[in-house]
C-alpha atoms as a PDB file:
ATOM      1  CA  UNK A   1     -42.943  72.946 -10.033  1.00  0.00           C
ATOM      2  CA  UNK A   2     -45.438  75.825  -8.975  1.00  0.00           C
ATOM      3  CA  UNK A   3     -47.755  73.186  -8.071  1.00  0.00           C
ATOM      4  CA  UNK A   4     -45.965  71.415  -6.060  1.00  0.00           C
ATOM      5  CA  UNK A   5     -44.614  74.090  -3.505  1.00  0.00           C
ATOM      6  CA  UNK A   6     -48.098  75.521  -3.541  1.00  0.00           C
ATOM      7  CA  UNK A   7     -48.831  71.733  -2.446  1.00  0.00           C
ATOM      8  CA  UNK A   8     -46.224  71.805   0.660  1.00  0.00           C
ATOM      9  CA  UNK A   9     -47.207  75.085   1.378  1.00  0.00           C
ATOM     10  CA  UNK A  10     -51.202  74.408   2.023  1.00  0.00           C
ATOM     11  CA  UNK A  11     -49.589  71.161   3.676  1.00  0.00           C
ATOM     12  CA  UNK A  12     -47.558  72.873   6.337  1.00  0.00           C
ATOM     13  CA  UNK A  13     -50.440  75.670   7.056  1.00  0.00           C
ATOM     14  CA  UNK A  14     -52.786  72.562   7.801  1.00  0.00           C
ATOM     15  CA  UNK A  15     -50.246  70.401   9.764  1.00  0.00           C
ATOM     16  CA  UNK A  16     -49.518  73.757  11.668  1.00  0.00           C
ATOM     17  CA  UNK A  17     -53.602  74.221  12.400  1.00  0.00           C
ATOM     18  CA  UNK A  18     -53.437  70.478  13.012  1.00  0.00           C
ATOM     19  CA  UNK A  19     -50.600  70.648  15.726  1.00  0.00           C
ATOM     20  CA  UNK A  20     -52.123  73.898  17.261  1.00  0.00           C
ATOM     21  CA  UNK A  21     -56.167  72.278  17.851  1.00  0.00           C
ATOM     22  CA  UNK A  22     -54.323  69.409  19.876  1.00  0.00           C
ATOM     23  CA  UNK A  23     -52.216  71.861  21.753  1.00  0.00           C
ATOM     24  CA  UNK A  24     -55.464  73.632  22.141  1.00  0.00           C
ATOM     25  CA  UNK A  25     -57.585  71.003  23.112  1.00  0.00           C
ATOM     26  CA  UNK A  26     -54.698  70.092  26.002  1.00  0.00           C
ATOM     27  CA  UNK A  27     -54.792  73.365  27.514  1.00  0.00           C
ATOM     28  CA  UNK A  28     -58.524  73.294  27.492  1.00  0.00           C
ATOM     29  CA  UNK A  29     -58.732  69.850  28.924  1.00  0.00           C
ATOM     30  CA  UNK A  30     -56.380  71.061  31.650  1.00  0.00           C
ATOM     31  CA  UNK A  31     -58.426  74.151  32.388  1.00  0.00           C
ATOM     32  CA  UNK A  32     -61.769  71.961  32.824  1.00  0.00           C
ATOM     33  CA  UNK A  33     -59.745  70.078  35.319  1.00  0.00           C
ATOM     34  CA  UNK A  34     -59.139  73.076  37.274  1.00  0.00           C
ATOM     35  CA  UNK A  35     -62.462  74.027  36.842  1.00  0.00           C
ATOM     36  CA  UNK A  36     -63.547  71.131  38.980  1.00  0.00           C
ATOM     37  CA  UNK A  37     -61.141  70.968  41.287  1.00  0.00           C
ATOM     38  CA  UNK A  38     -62.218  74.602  42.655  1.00  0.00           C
ATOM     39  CA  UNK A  39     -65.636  73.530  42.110  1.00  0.00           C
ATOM     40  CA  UNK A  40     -65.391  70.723  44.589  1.00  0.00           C
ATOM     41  CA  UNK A  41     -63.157  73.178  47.081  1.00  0.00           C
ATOM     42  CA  UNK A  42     -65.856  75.642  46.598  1.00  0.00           C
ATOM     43  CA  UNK A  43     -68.219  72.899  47.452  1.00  0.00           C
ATOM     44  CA  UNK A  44     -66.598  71.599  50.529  1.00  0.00           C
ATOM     45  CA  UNK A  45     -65.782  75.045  52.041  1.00  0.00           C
ATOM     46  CA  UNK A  46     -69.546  75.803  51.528  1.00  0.00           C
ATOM     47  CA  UNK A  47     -70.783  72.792  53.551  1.00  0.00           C
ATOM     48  CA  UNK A  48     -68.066  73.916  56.009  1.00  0.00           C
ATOM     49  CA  UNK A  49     -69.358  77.057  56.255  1.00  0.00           C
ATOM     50  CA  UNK A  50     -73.277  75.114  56.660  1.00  0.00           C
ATOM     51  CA  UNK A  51     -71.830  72.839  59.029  1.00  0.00           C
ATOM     52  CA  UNK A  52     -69.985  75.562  61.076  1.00  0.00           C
ATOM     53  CA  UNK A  53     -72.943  77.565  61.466  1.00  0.00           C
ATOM     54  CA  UNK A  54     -74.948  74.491  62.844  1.00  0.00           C
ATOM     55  CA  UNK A  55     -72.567  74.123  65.503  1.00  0.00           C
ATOM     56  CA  UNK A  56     -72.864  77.854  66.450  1.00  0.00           C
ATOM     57  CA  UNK A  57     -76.975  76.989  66.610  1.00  0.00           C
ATOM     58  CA  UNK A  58     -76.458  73.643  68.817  1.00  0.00           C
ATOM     59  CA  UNK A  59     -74.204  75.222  71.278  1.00  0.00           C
ATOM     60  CA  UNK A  60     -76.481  78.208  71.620  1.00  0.00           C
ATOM     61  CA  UNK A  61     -79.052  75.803  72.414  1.00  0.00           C
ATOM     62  CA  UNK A  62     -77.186  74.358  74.639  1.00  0.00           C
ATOM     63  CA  UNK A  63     -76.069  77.484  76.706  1.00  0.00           C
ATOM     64  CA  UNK A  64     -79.664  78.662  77.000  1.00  0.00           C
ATOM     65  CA  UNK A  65     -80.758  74.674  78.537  1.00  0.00           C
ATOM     66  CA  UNK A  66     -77.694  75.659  80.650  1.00  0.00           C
ATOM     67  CA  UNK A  67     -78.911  79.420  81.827  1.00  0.00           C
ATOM     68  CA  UNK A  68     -82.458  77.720  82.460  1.00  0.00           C
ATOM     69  CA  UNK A  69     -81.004  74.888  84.691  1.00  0.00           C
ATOM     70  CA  UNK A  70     -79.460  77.277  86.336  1.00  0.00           C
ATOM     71  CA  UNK A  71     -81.762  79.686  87.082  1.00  0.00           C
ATOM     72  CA  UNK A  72     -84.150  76.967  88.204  1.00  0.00           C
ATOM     73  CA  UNK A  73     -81.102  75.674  90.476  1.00  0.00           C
ATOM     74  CA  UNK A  74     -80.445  79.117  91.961  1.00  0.00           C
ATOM     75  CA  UNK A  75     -84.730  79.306  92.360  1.00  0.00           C
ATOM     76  CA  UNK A  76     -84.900  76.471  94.116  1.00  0.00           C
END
């Protein structure tokens, strides 16, 4: 009779352990997801930020082709 409940007890500590790794393993599968998603917002906000400063570049580029015109208008 010892034996037996001994039995049922390992039983229910490993079915506990059991039911607590896949509960585990959800939440860390669901954090890894998350992970990624900020990873690729991360991502895209960065090649905003590249993107942004290109255009700042470009239209300084074009205001000084637009000063020069100008001055060479106003020479002439």
């Amino acid at each position: 009779m010892n034996i037996n409940i001994e039995f049922y007890d390992i039983c229910y500590i490993l079915s506990g352990f059991f039911v607590a790794s896949i509960v585990f393993g959800f939440y860390v599968s669901k954090l890894k997801k998350e992970i990624k998603i900020l990873k690729r917002q991360y991502e895209k906000k960065s090649i905003g930020a590249d993107d942004s400063s290109l255009r700042v570049k470009t239209l300084e580029n074009k205001i000084q082709t637009l000063e020069a015109a100008l001055k060479k208008q106003m020479g002439n």
